[in-house]
Protein backbone atom coordinates (compact mmCIF):
# COMPACT_ATOMS: atom_id res chain seq x y z
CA UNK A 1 91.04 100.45 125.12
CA UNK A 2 92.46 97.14 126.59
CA UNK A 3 93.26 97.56 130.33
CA UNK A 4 96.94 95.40 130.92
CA UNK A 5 96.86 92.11 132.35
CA UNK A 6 98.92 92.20 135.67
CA UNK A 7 101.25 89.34 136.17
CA UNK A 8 98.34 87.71 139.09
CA UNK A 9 95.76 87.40 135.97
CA UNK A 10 97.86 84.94 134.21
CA UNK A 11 96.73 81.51 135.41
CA UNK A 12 100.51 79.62 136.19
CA UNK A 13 101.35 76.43 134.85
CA UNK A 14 100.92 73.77 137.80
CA UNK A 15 102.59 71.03 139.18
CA UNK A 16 99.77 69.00 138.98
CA UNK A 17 99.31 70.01 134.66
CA UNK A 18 103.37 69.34 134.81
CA UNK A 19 102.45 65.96 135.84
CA UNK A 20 99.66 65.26 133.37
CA UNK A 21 101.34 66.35 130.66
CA UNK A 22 104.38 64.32 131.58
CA UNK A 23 101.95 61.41 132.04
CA UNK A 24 100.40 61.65 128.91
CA UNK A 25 103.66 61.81 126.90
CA UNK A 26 105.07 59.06 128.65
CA UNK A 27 101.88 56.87 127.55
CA UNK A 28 102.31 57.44 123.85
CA UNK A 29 104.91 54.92 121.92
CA UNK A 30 105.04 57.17 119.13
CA UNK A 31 106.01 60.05 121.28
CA UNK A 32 108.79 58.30 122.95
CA UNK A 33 110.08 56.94 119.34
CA UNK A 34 109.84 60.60 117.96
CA UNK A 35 111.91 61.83 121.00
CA UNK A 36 114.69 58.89 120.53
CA UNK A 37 114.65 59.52 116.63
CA UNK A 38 114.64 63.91 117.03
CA UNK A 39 117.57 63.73 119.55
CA UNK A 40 119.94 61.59 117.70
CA UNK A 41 119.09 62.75 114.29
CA UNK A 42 117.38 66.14 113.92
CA UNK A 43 113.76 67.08 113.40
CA UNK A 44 114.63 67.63 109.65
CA UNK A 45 116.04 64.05 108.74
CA UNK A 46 113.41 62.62 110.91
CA UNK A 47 110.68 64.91 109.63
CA UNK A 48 111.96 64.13 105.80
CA UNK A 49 109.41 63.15 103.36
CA UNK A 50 111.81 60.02 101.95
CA UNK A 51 109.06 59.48 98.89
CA UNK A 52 108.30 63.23 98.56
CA UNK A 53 112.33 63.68 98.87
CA UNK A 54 113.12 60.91 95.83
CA UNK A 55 110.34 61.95 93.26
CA UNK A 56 110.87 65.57 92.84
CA UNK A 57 112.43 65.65 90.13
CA UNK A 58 114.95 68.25 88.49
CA UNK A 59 114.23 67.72 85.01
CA UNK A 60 112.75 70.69 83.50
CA UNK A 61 110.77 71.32 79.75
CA UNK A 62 113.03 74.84 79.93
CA UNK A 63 116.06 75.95 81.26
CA UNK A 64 118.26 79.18 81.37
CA UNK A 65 121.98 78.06 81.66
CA UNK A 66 123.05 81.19 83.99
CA UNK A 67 126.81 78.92 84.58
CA UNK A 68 128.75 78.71 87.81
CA UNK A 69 126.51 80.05 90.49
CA UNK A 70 127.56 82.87 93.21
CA UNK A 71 127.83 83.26 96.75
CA UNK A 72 127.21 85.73 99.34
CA UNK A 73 129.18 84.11 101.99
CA UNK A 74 127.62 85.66 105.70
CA UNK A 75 126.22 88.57 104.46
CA UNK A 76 122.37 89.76 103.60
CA UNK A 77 123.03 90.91 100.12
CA UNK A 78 120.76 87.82 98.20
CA UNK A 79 118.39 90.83 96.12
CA UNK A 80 121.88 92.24 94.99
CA UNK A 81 123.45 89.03 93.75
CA UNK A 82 120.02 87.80 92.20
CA UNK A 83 119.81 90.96 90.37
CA UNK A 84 122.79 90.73 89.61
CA UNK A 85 122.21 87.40 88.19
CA UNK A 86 119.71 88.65 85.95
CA UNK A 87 121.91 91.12 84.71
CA UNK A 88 124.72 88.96 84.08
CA UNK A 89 123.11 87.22 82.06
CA UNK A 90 122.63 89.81 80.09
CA UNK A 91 126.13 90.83 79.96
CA UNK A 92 127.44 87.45 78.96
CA UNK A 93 125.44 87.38 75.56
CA UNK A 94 126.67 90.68 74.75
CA UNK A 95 130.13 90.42 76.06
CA UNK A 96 130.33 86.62 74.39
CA UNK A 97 131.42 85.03 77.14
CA UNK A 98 130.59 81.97 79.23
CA UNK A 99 131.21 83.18 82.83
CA UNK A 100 130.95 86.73 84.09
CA UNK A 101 130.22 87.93 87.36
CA UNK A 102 129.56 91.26 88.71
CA UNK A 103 130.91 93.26 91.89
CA UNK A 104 128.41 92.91 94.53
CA UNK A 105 130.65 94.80 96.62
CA UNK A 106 130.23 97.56 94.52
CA UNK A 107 126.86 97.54 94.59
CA UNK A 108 126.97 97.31 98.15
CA UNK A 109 129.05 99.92 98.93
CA UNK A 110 126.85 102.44 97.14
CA UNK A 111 123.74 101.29 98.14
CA UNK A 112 124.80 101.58 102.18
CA UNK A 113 126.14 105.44 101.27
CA UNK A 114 122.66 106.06 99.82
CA UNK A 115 120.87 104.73 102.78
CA UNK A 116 122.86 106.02 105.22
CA UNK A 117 121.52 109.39 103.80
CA UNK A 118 118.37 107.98 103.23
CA UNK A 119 117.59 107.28 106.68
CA UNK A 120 119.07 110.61 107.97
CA UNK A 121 116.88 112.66 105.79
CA UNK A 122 113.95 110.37 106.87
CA UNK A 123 114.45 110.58 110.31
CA UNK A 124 115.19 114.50 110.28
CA UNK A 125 112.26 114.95 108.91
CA UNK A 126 110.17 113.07 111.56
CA UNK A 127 112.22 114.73 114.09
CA UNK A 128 110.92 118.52 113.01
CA UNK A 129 107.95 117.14 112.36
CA UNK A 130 107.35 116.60 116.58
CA UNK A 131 107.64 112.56 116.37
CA UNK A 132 108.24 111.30 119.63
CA UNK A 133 111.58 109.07 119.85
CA UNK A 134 109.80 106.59 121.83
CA UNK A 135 106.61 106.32 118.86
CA UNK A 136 106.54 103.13 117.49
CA UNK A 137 107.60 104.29 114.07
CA UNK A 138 111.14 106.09 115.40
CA UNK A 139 111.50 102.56 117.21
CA UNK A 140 111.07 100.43 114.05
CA UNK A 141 113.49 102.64 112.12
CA UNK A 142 116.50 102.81 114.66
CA UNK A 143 115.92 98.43 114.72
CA UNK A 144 116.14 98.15 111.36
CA UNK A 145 118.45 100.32 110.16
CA UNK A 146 121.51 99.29 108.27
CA UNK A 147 120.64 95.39 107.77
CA UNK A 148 122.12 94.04 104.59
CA UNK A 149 118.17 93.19 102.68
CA UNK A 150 116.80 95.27 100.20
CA UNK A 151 114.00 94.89 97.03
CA UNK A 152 114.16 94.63 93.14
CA UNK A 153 113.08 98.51 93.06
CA UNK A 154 116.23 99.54 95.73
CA UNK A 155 118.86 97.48 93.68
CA UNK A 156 117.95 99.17 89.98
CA UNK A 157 117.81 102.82 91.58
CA UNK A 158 121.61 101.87 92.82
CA UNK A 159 122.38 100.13 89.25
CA UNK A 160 120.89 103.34 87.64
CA UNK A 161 122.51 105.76 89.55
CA UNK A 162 126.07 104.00 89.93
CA UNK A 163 126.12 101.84 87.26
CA UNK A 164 128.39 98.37 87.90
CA UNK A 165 131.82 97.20 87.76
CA UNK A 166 133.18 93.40 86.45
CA UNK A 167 133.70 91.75 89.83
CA UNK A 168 137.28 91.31 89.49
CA UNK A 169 137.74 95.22 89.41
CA UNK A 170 136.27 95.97 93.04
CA UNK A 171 136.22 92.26 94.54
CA UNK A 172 135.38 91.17 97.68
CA UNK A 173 136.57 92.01 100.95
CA UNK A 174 136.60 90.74 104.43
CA UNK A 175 133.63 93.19 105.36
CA UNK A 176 131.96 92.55 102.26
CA UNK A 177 131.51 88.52 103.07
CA UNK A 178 131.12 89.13 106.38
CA UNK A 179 129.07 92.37 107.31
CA UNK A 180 128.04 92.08 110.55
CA UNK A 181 130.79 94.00 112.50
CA UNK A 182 130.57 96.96 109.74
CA UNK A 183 126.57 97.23 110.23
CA UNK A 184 127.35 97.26 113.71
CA UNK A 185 129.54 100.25 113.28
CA UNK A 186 127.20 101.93 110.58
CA UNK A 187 124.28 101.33 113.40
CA UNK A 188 126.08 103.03 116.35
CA UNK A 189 126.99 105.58 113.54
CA UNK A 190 122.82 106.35 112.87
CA UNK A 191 121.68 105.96 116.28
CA UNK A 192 124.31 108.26 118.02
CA UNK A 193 123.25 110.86 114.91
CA UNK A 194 119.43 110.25 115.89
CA UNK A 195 119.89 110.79 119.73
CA UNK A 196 122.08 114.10 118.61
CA UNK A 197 119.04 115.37 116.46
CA UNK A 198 116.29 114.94 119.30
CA UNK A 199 118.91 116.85 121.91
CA UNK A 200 119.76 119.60 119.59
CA UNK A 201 117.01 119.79 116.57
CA UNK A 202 118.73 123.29 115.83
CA UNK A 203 121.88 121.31 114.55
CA UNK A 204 120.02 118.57 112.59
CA UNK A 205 121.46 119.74 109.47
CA UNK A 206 125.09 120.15 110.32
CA UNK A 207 124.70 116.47 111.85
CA UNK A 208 123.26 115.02 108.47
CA UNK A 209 126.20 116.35 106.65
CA UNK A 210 128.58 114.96 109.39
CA UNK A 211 127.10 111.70 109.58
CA UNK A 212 127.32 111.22 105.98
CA UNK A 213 130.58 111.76 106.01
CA UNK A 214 131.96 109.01 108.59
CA UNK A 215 129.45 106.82 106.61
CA UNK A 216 131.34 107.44 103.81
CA UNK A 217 134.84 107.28 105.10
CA UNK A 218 133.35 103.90 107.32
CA UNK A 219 131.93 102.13 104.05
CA UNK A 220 135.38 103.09 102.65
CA UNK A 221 137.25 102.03 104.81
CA UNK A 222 135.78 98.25 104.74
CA UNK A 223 135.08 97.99 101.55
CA UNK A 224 137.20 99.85 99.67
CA UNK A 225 137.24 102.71 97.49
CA UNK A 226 134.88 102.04 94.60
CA UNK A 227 136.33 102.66 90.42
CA UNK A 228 134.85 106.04 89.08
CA UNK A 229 136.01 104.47 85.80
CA UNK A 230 138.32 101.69 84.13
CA UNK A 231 140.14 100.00 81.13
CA UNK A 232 138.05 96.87 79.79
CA UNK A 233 139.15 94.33 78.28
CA UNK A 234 138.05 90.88 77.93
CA UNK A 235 138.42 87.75 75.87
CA UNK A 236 135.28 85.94 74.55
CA UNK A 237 134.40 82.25 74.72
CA UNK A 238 135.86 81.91 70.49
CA UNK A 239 139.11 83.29 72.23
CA UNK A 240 138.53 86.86 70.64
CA UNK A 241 140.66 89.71 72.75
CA UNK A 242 138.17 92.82 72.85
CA UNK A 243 139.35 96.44 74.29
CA UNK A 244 136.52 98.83 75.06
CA UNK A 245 139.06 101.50 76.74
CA UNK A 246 138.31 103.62 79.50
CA UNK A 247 134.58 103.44 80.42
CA UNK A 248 132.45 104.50 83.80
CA UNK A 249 129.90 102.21 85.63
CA UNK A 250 127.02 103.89 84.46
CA UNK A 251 128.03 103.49 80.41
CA UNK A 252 129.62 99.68 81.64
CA UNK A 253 125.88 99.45 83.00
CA UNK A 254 124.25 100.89 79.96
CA UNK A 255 126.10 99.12 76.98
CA UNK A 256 126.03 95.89 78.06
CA UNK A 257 122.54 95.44 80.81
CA UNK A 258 120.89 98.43 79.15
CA UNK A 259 119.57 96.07 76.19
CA UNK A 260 117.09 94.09 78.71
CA UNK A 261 115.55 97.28 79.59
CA UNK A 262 115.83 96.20 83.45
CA UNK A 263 114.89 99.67 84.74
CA UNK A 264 111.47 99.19 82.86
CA UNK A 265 110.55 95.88 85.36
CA UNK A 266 107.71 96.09 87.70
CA UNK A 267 107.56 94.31 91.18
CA UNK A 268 103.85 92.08 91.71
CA UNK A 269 102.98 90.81 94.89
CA UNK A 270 101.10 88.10 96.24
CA UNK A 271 99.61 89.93 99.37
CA UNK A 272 96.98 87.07 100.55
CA UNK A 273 95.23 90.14 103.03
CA UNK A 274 91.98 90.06 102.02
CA UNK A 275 91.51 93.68 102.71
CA UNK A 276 94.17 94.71 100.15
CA UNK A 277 92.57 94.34 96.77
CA UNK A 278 94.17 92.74 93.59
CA UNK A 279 94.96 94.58 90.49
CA UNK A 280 96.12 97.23 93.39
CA UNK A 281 99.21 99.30 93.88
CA UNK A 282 100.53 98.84 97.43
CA UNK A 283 103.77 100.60 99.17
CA UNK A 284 105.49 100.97 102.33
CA UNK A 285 106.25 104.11 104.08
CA UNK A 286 109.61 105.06 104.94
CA UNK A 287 111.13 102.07 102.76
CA UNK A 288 113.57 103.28 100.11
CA UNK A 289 117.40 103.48 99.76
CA UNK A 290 118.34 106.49 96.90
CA UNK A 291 116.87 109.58 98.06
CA UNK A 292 115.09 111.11 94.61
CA UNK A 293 115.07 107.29 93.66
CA UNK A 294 111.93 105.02 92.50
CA UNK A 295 109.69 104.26 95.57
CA UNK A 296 109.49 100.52 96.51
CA UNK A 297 105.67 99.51 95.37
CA UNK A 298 104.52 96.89 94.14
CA UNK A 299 101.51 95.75 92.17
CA UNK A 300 99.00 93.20 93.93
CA UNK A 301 98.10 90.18 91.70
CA UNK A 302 97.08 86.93 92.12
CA UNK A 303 99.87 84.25 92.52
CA UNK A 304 98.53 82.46 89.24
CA UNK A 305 99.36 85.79 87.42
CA UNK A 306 103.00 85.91 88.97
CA UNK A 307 103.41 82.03 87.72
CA UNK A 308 102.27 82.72 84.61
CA UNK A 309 104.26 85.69 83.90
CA UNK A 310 107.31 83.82 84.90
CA UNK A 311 106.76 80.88 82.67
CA UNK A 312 106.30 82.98 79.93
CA UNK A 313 109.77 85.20 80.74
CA UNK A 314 111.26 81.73 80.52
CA UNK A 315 109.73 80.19 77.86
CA UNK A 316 109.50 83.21 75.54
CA UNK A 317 112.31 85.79 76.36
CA UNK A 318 115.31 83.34 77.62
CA UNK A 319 116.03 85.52 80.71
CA UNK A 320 116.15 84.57 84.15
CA UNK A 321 113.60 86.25 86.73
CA UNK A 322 114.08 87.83 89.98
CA UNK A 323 111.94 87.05 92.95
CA UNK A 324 111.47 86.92 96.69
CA UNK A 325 110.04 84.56 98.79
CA UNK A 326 109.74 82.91 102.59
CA UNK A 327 112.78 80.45 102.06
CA UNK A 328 112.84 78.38 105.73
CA UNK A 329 109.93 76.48 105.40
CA UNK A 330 110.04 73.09 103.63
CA UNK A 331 113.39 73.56 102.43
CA UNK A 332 116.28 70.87 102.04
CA UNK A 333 119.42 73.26 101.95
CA UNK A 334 121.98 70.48 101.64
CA UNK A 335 119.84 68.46 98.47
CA UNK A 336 117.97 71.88 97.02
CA UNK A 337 114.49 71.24 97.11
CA UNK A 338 111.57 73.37 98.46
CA UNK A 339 108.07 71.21 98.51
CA UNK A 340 105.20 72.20 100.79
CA UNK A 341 105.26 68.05 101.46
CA UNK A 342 108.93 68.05 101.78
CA UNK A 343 108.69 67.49 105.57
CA UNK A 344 106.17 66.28 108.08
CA UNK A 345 106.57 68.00 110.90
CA UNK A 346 102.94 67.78 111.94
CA UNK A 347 103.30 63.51 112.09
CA UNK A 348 106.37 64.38 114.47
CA UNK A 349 104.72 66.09 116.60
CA UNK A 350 101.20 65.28 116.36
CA UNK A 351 100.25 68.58 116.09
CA UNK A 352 97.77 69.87 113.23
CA UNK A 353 99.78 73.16 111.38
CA UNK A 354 96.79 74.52 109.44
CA UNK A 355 97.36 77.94 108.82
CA UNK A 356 97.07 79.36 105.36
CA UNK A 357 98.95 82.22 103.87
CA UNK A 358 96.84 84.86 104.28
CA UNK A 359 96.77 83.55 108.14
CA UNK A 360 100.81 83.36 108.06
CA UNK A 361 101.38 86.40 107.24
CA UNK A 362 98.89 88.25 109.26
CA UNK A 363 100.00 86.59 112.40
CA UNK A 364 104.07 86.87 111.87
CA UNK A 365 104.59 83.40 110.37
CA UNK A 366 105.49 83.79 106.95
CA UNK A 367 107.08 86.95 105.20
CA UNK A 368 109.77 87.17 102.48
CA UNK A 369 113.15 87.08 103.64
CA UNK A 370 115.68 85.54 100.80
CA UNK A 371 115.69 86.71 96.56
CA UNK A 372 116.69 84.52 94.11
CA UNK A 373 116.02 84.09 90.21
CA UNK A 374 114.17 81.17 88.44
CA UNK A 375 116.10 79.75 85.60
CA UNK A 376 113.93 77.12 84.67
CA UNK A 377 110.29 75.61 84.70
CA UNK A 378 108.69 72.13 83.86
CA UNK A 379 105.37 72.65 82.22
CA UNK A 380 102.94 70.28 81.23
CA UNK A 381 102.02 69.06 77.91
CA UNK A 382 98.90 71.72 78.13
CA UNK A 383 101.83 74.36 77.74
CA UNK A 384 100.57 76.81 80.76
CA UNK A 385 100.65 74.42 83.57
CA UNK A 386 103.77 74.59 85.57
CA UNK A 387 104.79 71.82 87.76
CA UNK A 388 107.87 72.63 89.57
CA UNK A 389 111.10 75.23 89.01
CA UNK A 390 114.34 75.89 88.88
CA UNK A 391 116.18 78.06 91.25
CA UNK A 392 119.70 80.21 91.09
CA UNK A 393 120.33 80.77 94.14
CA UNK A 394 123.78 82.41 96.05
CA UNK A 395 124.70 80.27 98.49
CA UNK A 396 127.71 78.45 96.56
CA UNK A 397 127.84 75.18 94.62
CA UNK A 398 128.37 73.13 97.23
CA UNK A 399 125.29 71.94 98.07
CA UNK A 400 121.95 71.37 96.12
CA UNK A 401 122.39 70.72 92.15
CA UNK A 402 125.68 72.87 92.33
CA UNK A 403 124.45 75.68 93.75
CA UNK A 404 121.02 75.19 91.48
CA UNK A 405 117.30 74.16 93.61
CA UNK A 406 113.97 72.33 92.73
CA UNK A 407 110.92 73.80 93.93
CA UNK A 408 107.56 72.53 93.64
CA UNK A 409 104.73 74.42 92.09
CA UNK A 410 102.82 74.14 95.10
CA UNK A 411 105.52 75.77 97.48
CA UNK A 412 105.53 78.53 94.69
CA UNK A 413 101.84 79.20 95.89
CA UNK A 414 102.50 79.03 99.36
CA UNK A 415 105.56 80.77 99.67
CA UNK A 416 106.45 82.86 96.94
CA UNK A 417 105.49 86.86 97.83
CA UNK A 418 107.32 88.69 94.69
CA UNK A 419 108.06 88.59 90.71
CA UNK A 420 109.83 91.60 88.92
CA UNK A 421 108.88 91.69 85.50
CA UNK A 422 108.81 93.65 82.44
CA UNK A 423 105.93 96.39 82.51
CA UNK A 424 105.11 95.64 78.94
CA UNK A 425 103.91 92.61 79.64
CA UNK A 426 100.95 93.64 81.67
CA UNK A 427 97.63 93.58 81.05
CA UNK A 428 95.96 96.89 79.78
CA UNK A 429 94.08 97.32 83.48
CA UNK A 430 97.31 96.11 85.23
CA UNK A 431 98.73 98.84 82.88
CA UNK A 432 96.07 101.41 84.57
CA UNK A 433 96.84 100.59 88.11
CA UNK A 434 100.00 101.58 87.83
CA UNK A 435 99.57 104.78 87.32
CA UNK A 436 97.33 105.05 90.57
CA UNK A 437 98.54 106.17 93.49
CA UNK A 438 99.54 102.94 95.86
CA UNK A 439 97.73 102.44 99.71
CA UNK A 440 100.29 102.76 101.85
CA UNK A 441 101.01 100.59 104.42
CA UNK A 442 103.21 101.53 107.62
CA UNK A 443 106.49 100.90 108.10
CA UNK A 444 106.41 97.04 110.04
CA UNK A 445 104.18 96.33 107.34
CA UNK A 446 104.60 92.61 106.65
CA UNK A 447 104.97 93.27 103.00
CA UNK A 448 107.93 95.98 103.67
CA UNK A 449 110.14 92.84 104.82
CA UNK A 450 113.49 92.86 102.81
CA UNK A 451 114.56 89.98 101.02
């Protein structure tokens, strides 16, 4: 066991190293230019690539027109609006229609009620179980309860369950583009709950069902009060007026999603650990949203196999594909671009950034944090090599190529962690390890970070 260092261990920083490395700063020209430049301008517009910047190129061999993109304004809800995505894409070849857009709020809204009880059920059970409050794993839970991310897996068991609504039947609310004072609430909701169940575990139960409760009447009470079922009617892109009548979510869900068999994706991963095999199933404990719900695992391939199995959802189906990846580095948010060239940081500073991704993830560098869907790929005359992509994102159209980004195939390598894709398209021993029982991982797990 490591004894702790005591404060009179740690060697202090001198005057005399203050000097030197003042000293040496001051004798480099190229540090005082990068110190003139980096104040005025920025480390990114001094750091920009300018030839790296011009030549990528958004011309692609195949693109999937998904129209006007969407935004999720200050909230975390990217893995519900790329899903989304996919899905309204769907809907918009079998409604007829050029533009469609779902309610993420909807989703939302149910998805915070499941996990709300999700988390209470979870914690309960830790609680008669004898886990301390102070164990690491209580700890992690209370932190990151209620946030806004969530996974492929969490959005379809909320899609399956609750079906969806067209946007402009539950639309947006203050809370909804803005959820940071109403996670707040839900957090002080959970935590005051958890500190009840540790001082009275006889009461746990009675305290679930309470807790739910204000959850409910709290989500309601920001976000509305979702439709159990509504009138649809629509008019197609040939000007054609269509009535369906009275229909819920779920059959909204089923009639017009149900025919891209969404429920049947899988999730692959790119975990770079060496100690976590490929061709493996991996999960995360205590990660989920809908109690009785499909547990978030994922399948660990290669990140060849995830490109490839993209590029031939593009190229051969017509559908966009969901993923998640590690969206800060390299990125130009204003012109939409994502290179692993894109910026030279390491000129700047003179300072050699030679980590991999195996070593970026294992040392809390790199994890995914932001879900999008490709819509497009360029591939080479050989027909299987892909050279960069193209990116609906949910940030609004106005910045990038309205709304639309360029990555390079090389950042896709580097930075991409996830794919959801359609089980059938597996491999017969990809097939196998599914059925398998996953390893898995604890709860801080790098891989159990929410898009």
């Amino acid at each position: 066991m490591t004894e702790n260092t005591s404060s009179s261990e740690i060697t202090p920083l001198s005057g005399e190293q203050l000097n030197d490395l003042v000293t040496s700063f001051d004798a480099s020209q190229s540090n005082r230019l990068a110190m003139n430049a980096v104040t005025a301008a920025g480390i990114d517009k001094v750091a920009l690539n300018y030839d790296r910047s011009r030549l990528l190129q958004r011309r692609f061999s195949v693109t999937v027109d998904n129209g006007e993109v969407t935004h999720q304004d200050r909230s975390g809800r990217c893995w519900l609006f790329s899903s989304l995505n996919v899905a309204r894409f769907v809907a918009k070849k079998n409604l007829g229609v050029k533009e469609f857009e779902f309610s993420q709020n909807y989703a939302m809204y149910f998805d915070k009620l499941e996990r709300v009880n999700y988390f209470l059920q979870d914690v309960a059970a830790l609680v008669r179980a004898g886990e301390p409050s102070d164990s690491r794993l209580i700890q992690h839970l209370l932190a990151d309860v209620m946030g806004d991310g969530g996974q492929w897996t969490m959005a379809l068991n909320v899609y399956k369950k609750y079906g969806a609504v067209p946007k402009d039947l539950f639309p947006e609310t203050e809370s909804s583009k803005n959820t940071g004072a109403m996670n707040t609430q839900l957090r002080h909701l959970l935590h005051t709950a958890v500190a009840h169940m540790y001082a009275d575990p006889a009461s746990i139960d009675d305290e679930v069902a309470k807790t739910v409760a204000a959850g409910h009447r709290i989500l309601t009470i920001h976000l509305g009060e979702p439709p159990k079922s509504f009138d649809w009617e629509w008019t197609d892109s040939e000007g054609m007026f269509h009535r369906d009548g009275e229909i819920t979510p779920v059959e909204f869900w089923k009639k017009y999603v149900g025919t891209a068999d969404l429920e049947d994706y899988v999730c692959l991963v790119d975990d770079p650990r060496r100690e976590h095999a490929k061709g493996k199933k991996i999960g995360i404990e205590h990660l989920g949203n809908v109690a009785g719900g499909n547990p978030t695992e994922y399948l660990n391939v290669p990140n060849q196999f995830m490109k490839d199995c993209v590029r031939a959802i593009l190229t051969e189906k017509g559908i966009p594909v969901w993923f998640g990846a590690d969206c800060g580095p390299f990125m130009d948010r204003e012109r939409g671009a994502w290179a692993t060239d894109l910026f030279e940081y390491g000129s700047v500073y003179d300072v050699d950034f030679d980590m991999d991704k195996e070593s970026r993830v294992r040392f809390g560098d790199s994890a995914m944090n932001h879900a999008m869907a490709f819509v497009g790929v360029d591939v080479a005359d050989d027909g299987t090599t892909t050279r960069r992509w193209r990116v609906e994102n949910s940030w609004g159209d106005k910045i990038a190529d309205k709304g639309y980004f360029t990555m390079s195939d090389d950042w896709f390598t580097e930075y991409v962690y996830e794919v959801a894709v359609p089980k059938a398209m597996l491999p017969a021993e990809y097939q196998a390890a599914l059925a398998e029982p996953a390893t898995m991982l604890p709860a801080w797990d790098p891989m159990g970070a929410l898009a």
